[in-house]
C-alpha atoms as a PDB file:
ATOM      1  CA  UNK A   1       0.000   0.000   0.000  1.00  0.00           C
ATOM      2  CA  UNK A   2       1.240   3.206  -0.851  1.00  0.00           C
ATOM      3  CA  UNK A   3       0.883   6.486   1.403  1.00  0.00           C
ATOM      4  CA  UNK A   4       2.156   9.444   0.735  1.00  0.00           C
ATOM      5  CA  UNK A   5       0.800  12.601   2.412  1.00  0.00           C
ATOM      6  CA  UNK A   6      -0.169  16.008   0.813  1.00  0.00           C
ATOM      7  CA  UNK A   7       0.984  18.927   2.190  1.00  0.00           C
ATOM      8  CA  UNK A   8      -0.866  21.849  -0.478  1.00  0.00           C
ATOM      9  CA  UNK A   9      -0.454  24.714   1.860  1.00  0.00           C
ATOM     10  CA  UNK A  10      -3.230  27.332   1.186  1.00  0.00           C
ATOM     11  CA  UNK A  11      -5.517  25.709  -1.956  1.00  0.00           C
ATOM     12  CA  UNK A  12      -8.639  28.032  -3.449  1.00  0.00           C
ATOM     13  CA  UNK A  13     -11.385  25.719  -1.774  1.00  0.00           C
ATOM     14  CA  UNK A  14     -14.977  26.538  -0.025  1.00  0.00           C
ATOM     15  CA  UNK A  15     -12.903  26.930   2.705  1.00  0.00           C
ATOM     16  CA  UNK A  16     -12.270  30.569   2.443  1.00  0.00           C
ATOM     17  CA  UNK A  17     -15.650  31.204   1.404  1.00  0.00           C
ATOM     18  CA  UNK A  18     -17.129  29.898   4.157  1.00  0.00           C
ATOM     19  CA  UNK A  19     -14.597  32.143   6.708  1.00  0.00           C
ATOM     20  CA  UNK A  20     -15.327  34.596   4.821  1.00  0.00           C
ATOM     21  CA  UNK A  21     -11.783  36.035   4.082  1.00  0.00           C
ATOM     22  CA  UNK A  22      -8.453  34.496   2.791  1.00  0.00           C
ATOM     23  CA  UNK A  23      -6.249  36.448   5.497  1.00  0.00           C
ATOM     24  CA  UNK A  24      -5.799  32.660   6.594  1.00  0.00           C
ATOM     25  CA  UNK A  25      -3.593  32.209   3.817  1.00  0.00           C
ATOM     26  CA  UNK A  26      -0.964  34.354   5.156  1.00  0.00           C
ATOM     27  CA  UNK A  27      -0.930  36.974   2.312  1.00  0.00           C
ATOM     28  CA  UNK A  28       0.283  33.921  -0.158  1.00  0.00           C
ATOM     29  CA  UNK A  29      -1.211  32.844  -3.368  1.00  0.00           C
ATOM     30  CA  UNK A  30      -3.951  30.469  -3.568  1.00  0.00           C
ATOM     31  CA  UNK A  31      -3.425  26.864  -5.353  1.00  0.00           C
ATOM     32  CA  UNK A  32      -5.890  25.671  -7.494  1.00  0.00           C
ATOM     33  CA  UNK A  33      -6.775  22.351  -6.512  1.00  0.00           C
ATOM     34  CA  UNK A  34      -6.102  20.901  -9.733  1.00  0.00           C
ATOM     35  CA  UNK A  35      -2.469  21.917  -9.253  1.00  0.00           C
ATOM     36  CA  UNK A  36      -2.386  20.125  -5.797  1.00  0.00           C
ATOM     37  CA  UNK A  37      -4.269  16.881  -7.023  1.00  0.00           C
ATOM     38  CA  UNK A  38      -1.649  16.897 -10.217  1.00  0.00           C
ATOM     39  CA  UNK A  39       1.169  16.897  -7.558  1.00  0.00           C
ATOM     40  CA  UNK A  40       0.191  14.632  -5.049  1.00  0.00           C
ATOM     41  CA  UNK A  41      -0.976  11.935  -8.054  1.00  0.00           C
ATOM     42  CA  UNK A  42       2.423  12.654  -9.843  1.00  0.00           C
ATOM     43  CA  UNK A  43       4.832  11.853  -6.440  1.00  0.00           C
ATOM     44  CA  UNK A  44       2.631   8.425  -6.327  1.00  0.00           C
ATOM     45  CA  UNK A  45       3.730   7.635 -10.177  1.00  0.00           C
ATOM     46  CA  UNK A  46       7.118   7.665  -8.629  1.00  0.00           C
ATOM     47  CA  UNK A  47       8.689   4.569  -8.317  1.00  0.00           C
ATOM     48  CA  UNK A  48       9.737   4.673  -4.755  1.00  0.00           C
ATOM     49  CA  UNK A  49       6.768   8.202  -3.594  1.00  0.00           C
ATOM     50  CA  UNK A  50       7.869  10.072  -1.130  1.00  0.00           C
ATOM     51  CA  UNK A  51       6.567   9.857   2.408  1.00  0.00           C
ATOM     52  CA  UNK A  52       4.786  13.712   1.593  1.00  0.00           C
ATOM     53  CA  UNK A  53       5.050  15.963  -1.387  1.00  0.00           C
ATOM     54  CA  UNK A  54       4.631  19.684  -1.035  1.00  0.00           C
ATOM     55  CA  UNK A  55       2.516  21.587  -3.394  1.00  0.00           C
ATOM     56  CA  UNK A  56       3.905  24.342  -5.262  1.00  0.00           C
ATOM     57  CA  UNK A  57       6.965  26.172  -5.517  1.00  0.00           C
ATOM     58  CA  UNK A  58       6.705  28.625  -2.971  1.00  0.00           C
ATOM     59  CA  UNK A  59       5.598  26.509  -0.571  1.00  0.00           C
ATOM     60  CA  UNK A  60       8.275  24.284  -1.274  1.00  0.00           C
ATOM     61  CA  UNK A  61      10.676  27.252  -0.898  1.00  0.00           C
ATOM     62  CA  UNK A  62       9.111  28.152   1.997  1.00  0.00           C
ATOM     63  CA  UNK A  63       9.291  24.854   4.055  1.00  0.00           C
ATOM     64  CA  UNK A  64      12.933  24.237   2.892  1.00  0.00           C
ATOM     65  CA  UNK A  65      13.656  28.081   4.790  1.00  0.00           C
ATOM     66  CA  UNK A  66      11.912  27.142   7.886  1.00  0.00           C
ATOM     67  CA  UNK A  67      13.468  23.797   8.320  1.00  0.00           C
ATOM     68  CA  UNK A  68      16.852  25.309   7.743  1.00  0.00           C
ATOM     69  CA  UNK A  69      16.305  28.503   9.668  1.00  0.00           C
ATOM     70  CA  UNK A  70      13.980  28.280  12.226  1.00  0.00           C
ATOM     71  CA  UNK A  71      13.409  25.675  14.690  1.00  0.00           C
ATOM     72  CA  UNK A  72       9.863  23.988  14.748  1.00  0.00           C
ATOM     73  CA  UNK A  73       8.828  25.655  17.676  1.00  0.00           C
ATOM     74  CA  UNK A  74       9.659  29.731  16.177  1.00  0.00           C
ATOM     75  CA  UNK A  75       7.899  28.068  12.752  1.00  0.00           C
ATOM     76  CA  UNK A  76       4.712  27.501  14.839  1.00  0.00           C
ATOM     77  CA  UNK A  77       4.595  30.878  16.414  1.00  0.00           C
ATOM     78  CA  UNK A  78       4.961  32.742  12.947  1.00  0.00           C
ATOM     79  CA  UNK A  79       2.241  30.670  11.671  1.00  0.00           C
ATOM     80  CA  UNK A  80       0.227  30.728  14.448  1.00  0.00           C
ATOM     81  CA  UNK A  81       0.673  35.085  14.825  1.00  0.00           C
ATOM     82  CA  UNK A  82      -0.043  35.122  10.244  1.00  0.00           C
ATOM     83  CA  UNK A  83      -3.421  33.397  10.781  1.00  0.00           C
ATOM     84  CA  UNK A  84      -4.298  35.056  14.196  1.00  0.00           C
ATOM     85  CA  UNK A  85      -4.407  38.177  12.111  1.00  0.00           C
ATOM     86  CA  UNK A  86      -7.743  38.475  10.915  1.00  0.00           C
ATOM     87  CA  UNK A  87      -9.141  36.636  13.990  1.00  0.00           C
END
């Protein structure tokens, strides 16, 4: 059985509609979901997939920065304080 996990950061879904504002997003582009379905189905073509695949390139970019210059703990707090925003 293969697993791999999705990780599509912020993806243009109901979602937002239904909070009523995409501050949630932390000021990023949305990803369509096509985009994040193409991705997660193309890491599973692989012959050995990955335990998670990351949608898009800035996302990408943006999880290889935090795991190389933040520890998990200052990560969480950034994230936390972006989406706390509009609350």
């Amino acid at each position: 059985m293969l697993r791999t996990a999705a990780r599509p950061g912020a993806t243009r879904t109901e979602f937002f509609d239904v909070v009523g504002t995409t501050q949630a997003a932390g000021g990023s582009r949305l990803a369509s979901p096509a985009n994040v379905v193409r991705t997660a189905l193309a890491a599973l073509d692989r012959r050995n997939p990955p335990p998670s695949v990351i949608a898009g390139r800035l996302n990408r970019t943006m999880a290889f920065l935090a795991r190389r210059l933040a520890s998990r703990r200052q990560v969480i707090r950034v994230i936390g304080r972006l989406t706390a925003e509009g609350a």
